[in-house]
PDB file of N, CA and C in Angstrom:
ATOM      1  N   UNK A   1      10.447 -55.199 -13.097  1.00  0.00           N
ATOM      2  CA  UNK A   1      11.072 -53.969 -13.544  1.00  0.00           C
ATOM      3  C   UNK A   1      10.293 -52.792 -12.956  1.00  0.00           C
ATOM      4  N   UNK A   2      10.814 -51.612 -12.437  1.00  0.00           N
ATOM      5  CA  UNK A   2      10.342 -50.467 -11.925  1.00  0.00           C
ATOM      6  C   UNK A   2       9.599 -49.934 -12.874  1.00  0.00           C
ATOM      7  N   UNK A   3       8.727 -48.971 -12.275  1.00  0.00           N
ATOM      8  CA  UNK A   3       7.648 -48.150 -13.700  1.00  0.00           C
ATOM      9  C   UNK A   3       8.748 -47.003 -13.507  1.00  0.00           C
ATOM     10  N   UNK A   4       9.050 -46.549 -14.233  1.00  0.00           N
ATOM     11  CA  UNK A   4       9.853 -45.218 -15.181  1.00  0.00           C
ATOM     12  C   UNK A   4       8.547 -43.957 -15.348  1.00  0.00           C
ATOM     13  N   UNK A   5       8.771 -43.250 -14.401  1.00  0.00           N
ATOM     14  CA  UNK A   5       8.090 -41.198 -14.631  1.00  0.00           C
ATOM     15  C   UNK A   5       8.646 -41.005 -15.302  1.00  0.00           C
ATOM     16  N   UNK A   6       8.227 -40.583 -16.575  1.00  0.00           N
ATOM     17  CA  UNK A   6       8.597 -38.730 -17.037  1.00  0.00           C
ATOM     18  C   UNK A   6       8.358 -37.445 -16.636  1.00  0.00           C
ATOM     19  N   UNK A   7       7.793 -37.359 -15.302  1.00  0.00           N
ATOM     20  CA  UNK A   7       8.017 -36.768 -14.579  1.00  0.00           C
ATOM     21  C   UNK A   7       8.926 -36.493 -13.509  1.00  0.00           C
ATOM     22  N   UNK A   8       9.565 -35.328 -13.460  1.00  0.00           N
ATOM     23  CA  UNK A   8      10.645 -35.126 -12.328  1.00  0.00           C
ATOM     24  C   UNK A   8       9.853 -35.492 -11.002  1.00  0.00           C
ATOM     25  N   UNK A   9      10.749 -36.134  -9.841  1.00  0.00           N
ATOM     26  CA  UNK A   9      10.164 -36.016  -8.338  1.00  0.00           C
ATOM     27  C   UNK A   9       9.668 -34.622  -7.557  1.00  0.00           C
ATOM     28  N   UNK A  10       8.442 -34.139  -7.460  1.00  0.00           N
ATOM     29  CA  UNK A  10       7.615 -33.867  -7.238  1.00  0.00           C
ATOM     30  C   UNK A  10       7.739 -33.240  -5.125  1.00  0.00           C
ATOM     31  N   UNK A  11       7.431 -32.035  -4.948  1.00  0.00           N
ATOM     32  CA  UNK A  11       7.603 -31.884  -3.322  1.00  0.00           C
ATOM     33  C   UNK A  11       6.081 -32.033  -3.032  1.00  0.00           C
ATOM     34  N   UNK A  12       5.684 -32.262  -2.051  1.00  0.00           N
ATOM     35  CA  UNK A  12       3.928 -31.437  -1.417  1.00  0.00           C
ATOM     36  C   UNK A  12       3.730 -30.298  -2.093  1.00  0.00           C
ATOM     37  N   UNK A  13       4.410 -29.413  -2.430  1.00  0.00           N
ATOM     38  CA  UNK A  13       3.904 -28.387  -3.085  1.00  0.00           C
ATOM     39  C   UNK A  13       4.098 -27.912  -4.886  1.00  0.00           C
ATOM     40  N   UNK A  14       4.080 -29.336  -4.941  1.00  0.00           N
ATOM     41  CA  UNK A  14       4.054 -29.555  -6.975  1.00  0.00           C
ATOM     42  C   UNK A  14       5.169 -28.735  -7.853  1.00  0.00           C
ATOM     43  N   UNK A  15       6.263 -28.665  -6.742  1.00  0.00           N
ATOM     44  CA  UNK A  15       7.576 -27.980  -7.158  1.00  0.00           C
ATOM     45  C   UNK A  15       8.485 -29.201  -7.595  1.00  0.00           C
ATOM     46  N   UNK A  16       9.459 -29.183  -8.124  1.00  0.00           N
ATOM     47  CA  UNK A  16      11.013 -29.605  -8.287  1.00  0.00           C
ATOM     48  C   UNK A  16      11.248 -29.888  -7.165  1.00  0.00           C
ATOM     49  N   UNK A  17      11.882 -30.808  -6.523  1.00  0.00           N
ATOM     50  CA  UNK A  17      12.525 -30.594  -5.026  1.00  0.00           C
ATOM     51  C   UNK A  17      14.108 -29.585  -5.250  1.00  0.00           C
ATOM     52  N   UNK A  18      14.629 -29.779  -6.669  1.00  0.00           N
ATOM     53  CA  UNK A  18      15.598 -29.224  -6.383  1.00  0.00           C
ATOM     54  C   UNK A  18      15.819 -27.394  -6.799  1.00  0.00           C
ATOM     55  N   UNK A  19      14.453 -27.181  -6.874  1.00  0.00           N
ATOM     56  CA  UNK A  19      14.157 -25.437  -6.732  1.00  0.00           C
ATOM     57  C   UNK A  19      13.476 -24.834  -5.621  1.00  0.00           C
ATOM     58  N   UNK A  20      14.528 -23.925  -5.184  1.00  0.00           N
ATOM     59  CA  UNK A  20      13.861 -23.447  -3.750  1.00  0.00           C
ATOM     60  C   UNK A  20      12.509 -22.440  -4.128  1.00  0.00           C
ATOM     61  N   UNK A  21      11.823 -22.145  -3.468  1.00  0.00           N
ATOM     62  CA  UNK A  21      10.585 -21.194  -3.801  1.00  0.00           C
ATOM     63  C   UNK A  21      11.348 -19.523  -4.062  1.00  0.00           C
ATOM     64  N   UNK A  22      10.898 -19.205  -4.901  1.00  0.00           N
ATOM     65  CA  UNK A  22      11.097 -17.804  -4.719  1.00  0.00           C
ATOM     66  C   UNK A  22      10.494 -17.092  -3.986  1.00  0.00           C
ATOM     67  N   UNK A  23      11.469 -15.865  -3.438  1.00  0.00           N
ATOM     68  CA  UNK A  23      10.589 -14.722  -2.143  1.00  0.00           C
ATOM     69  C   UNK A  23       9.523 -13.774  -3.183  1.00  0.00           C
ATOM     70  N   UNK A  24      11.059 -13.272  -4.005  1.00  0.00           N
ATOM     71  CA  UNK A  24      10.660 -12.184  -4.838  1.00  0.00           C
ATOM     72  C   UNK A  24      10.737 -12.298  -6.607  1.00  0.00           C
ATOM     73  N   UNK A  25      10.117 -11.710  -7.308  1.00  0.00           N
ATOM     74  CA  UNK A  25       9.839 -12.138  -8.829  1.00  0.00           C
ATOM     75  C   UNK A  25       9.944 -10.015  -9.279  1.00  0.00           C
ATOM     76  N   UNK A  26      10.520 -10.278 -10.296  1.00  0.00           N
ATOM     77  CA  UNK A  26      10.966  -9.110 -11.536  1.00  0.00           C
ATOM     78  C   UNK A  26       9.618  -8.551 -11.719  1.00  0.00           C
ATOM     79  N   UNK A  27       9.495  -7.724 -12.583  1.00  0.00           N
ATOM     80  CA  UNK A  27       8.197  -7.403 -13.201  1.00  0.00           C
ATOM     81  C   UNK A  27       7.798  -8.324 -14.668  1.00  0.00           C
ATOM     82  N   UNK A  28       9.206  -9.103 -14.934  1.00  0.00           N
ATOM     83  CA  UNK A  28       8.741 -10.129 -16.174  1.00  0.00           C
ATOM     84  C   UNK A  28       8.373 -11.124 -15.711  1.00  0.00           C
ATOM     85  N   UNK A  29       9.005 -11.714 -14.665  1.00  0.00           N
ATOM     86  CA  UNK A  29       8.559 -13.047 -14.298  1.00  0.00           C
ATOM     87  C   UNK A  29       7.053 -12.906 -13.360  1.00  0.00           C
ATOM     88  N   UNK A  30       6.861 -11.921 -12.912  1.00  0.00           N
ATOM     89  CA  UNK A  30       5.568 -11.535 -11.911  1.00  0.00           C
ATOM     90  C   UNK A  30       4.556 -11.829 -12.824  1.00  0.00           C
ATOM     91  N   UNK A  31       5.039 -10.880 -14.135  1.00  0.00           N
ATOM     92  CA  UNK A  31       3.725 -10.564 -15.271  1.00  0.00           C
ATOM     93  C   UNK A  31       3.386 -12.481 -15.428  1.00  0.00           C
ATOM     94  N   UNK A  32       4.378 -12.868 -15.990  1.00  0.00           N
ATOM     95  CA  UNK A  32       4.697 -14.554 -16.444  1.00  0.00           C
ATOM     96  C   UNK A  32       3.492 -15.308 -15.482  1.00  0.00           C
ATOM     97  N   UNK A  33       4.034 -15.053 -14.248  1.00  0.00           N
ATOM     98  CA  UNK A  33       3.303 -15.996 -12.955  1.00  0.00           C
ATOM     99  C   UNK A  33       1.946 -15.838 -13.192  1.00  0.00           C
ATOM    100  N   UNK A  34       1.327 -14.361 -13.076  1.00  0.00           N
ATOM    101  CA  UNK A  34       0.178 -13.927 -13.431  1.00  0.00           C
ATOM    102  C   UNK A  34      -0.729 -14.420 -14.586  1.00  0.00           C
ATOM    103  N   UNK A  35       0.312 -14.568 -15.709  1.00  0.00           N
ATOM    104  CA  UNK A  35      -0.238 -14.877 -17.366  1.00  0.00           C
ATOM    105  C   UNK A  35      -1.219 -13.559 -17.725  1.00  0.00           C
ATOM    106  N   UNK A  36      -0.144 -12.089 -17.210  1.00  0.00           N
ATOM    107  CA  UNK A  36      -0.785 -11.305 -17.506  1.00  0.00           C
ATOM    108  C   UNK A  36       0.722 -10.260 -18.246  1.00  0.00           C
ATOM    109  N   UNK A  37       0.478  -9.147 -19.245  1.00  0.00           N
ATOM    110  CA  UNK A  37       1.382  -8.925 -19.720  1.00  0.00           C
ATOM    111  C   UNK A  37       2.074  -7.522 -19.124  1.00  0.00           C
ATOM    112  N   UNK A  38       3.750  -7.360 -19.028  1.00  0.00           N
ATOM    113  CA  UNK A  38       4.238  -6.778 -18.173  1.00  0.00           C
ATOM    114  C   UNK A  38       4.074  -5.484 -18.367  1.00  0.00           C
ATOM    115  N   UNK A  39       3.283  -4.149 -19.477  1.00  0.00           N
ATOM    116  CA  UNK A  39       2.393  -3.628 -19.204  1.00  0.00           C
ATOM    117  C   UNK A  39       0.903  -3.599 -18.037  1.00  0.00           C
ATOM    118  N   UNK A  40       0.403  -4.498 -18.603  1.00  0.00           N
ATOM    119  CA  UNK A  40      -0.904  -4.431 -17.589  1.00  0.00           C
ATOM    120  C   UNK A  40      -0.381  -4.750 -16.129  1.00  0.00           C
ATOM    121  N   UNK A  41       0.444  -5.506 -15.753  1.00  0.00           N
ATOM    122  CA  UNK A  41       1.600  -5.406 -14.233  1.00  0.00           C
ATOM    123  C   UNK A  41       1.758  -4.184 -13.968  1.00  0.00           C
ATOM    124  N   UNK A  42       2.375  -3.262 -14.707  1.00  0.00           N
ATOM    125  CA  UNK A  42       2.660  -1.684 -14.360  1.00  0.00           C
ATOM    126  C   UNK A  42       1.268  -0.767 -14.176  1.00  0.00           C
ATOM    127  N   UNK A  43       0.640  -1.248 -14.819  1.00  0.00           N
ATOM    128  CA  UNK A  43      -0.644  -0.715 -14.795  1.00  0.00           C
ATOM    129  C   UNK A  43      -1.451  -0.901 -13.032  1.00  0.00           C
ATOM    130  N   UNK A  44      -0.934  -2.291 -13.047  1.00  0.00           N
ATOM    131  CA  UNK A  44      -2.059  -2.765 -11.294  1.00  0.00           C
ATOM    132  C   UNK A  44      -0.808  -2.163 -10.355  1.00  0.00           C
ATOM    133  N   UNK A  45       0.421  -1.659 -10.702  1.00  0.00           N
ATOM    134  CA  UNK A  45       1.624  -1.185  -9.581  1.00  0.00           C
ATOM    135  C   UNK A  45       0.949   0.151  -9.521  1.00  0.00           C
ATOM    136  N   UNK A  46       0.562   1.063 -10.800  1.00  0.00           N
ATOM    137  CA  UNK A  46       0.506   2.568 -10.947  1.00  0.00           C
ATOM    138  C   UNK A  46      -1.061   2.697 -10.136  1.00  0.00           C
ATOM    139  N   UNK A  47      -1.913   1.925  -9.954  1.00  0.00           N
ATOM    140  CA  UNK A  47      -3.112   2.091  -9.117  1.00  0.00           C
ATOM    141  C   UNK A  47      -3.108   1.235  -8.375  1.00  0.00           C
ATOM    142  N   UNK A  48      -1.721   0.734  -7.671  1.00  0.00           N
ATOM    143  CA  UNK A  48      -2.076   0.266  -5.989  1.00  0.00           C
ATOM    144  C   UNK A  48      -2.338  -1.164  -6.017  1.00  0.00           C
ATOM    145  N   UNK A  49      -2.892  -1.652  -7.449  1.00  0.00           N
ATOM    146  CA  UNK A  49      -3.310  -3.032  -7.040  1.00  0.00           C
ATOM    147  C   UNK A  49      -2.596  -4.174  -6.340  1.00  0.00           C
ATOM    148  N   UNK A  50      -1.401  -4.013  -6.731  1.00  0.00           N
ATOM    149  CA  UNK A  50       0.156  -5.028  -6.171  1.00  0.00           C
ATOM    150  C   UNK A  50       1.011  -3.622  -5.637  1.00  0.00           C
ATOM    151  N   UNK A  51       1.502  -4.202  -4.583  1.00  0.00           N
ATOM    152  CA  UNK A  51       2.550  -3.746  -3.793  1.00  0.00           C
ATOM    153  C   UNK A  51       3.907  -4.054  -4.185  1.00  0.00           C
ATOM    154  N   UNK A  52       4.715  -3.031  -4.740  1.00  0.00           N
ATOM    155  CA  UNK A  52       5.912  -3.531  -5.342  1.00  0.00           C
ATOM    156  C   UNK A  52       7.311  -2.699  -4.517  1.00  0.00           C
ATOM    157  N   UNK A  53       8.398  -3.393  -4.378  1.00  0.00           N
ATOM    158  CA  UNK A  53       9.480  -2.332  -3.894  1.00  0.00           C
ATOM    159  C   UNK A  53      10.851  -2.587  -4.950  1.00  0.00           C
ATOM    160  N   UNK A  54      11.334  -1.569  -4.074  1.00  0.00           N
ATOM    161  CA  UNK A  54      12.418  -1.129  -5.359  1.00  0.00           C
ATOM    162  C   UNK A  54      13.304  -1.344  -4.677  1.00  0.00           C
ATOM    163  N   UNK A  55      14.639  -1.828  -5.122  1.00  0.00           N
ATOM    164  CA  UNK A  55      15.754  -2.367  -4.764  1.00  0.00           C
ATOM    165  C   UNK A  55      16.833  -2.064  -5.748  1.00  0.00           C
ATOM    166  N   UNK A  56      17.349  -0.908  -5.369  1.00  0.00           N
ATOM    167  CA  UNK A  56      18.086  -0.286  -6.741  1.00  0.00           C
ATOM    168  C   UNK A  56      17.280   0.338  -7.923  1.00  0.00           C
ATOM    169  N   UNK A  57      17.579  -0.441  -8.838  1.00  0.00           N
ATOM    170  CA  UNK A  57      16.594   0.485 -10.025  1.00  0.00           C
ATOM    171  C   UNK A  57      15.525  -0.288 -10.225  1.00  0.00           C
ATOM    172  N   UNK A  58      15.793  -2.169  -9.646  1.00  0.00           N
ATOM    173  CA  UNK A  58      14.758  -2.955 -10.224  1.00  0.00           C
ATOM    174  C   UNK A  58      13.335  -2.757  -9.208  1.00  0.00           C
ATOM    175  N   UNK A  59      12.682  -3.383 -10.095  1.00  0.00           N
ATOM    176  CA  UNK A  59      11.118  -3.262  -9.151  1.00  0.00           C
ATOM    177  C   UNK A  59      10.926  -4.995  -8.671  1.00  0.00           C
ATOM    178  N   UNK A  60      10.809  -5.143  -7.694  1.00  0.00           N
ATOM    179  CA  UNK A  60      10.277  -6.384  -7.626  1.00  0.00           C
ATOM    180  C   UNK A  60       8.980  -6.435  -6.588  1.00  0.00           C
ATOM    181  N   UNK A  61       8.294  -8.038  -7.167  1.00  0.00           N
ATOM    182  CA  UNK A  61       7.147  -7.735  -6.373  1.00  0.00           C
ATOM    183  C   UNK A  61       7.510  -9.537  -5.454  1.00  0.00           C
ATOM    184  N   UNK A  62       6.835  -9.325  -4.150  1.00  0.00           N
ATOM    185  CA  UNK A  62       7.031 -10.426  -3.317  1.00  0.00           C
ATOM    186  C   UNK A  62       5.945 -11.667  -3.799  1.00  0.00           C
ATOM    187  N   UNK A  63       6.460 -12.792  -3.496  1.00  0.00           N
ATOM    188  CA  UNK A  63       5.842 -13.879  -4.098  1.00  0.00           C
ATOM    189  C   UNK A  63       3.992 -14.126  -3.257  1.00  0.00           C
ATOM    190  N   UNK A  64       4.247 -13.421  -1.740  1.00  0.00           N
ATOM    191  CA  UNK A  64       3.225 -13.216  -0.672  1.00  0.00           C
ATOM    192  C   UNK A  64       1.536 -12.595  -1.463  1.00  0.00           C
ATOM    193  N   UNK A  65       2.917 -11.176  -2.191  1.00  0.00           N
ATOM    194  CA  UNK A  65       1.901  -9.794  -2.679  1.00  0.00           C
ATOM    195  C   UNK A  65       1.085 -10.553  -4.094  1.00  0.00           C
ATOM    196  N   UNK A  66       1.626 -11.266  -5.030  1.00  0.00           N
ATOM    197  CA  UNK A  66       1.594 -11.901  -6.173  1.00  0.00           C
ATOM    198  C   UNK A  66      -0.268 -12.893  -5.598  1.00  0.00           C
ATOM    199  N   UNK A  67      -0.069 -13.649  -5.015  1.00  0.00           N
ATOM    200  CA  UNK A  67      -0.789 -14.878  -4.079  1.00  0.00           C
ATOM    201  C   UNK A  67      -2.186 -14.177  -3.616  1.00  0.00           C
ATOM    202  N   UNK A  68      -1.865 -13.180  -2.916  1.00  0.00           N
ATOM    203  CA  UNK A  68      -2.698 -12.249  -2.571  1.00  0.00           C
ATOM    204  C   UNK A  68      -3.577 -11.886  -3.140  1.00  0.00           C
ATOM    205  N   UNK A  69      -3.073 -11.179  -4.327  1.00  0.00           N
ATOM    206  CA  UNK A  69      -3.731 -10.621  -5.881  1.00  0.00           C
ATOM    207  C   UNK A  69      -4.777 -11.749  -6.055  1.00  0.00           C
ATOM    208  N   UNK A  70      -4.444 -13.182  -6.523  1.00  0.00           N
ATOM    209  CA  UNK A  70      -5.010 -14.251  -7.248  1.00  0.00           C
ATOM    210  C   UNK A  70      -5.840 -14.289  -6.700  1.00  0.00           C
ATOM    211  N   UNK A  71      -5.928 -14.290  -5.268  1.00  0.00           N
ATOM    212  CA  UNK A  71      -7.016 -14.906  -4.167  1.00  0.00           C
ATOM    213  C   UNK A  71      -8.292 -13.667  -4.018  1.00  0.00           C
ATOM    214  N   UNK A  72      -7.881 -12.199  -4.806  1.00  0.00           N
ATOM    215  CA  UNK A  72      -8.637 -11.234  -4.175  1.00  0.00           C
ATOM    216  C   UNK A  72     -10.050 -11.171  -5.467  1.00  0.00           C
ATOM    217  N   UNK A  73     -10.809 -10.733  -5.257  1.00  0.00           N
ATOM    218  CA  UNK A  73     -11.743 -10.037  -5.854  1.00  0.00           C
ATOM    219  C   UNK A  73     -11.746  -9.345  -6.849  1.00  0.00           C
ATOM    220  N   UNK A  74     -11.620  -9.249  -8.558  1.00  0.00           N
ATOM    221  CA  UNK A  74     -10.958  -8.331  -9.523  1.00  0.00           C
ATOM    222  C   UNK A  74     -12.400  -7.742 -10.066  1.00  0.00           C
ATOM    223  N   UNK A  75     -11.847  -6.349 -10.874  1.00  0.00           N
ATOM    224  CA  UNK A  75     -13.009  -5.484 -11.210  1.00  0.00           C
ATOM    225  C   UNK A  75     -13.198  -6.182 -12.612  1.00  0.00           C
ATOM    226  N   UNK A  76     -14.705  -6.555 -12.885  1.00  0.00           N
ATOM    227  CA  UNK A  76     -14.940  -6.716 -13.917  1.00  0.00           C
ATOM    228  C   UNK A  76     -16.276  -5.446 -14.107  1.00  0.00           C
ATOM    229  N   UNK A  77     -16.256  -5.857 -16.235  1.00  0.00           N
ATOM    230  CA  UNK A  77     -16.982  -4.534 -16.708  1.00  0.00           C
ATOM    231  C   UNK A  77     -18.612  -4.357 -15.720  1.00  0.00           C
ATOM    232  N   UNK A  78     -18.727  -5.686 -15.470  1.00  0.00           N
ATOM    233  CA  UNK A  78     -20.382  -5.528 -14.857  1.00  0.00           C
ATOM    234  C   UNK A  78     -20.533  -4.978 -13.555  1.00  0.00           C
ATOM    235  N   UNK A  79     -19.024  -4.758 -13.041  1.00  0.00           N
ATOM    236  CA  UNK A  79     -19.432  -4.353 -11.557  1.00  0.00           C
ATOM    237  C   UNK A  79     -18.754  -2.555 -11.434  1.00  0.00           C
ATOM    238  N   UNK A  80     -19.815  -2.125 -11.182  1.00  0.00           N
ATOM    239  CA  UNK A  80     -19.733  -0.651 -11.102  1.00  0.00           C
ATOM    240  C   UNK A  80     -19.664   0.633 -12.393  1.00  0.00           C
ATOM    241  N   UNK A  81     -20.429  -0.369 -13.308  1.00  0.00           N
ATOM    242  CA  UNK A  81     -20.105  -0.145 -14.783  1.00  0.00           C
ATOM    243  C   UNK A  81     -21.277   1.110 -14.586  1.00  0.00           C
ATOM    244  N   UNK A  82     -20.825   2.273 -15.440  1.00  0.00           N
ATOM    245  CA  UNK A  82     -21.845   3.103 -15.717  1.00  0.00           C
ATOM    246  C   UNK A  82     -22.973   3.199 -16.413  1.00  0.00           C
ATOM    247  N   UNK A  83     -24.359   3.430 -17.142  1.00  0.00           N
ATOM    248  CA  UNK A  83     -25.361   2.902 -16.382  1.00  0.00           C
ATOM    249  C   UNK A  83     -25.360   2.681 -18.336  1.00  0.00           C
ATOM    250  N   UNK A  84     -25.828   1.899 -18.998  1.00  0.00           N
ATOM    251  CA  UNK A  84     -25.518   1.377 -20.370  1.00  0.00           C
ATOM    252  C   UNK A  84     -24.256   0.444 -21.021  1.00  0.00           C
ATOM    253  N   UNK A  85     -23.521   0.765 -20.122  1.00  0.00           N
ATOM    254  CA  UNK A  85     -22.223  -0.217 -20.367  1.00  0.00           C
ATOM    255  C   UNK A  85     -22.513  -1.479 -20.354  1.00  0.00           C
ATOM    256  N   UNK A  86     -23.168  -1.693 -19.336  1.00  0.00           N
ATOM    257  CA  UNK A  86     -23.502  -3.407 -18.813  1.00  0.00           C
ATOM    258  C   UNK A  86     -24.609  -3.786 -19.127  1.00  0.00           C
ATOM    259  N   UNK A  87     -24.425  -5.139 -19.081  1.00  0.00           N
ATOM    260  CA  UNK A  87     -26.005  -5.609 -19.603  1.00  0.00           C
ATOM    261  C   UNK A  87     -26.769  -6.527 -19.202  1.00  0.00           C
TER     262      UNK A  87
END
């Protein structure tokens, strides 16, 4: 008898085979991807951190710009903190 997954079939890239990749993501689903909330998203759009374009009224951000973010360098309190803040 065959072994039985409960897992769906699986691509090289730990997707569904039957979902294509997305280009572009909303500002809910961006925030989602991130596991960051769609405030603090508007927040990294309003100082540059993510590159977002507008397409009508919606904002979307590219799946490229999203990837980018993860891989970069983020400000934490200890780095460049003013001079008692940090410890």
């Amino acid at each position: 008898m065959p072994e039985v997954s409960s897992f769906p079939e699986l691509t090289s890239r730990h997707q569904p085979a039957s979902q294509p990749q997305k280009l572009l993501y909303d500002r809910k689903s961006a925030a989602y991807v991130l596991s960051i909330s769609v405030r603090a998203l508007d927040y990294l759009i309003a100082h540059k951190r993510l590159n977002a374009i507008r397409l009508g009224k919606k904002i979307m951000l590219g799946h490229g710009e999203l990837v980018k973010f993860c891989r970069s360098n983020h400000f934490t309190l200890t780095q460049n903190a003013p001079h008692g803040l940090a410890s």
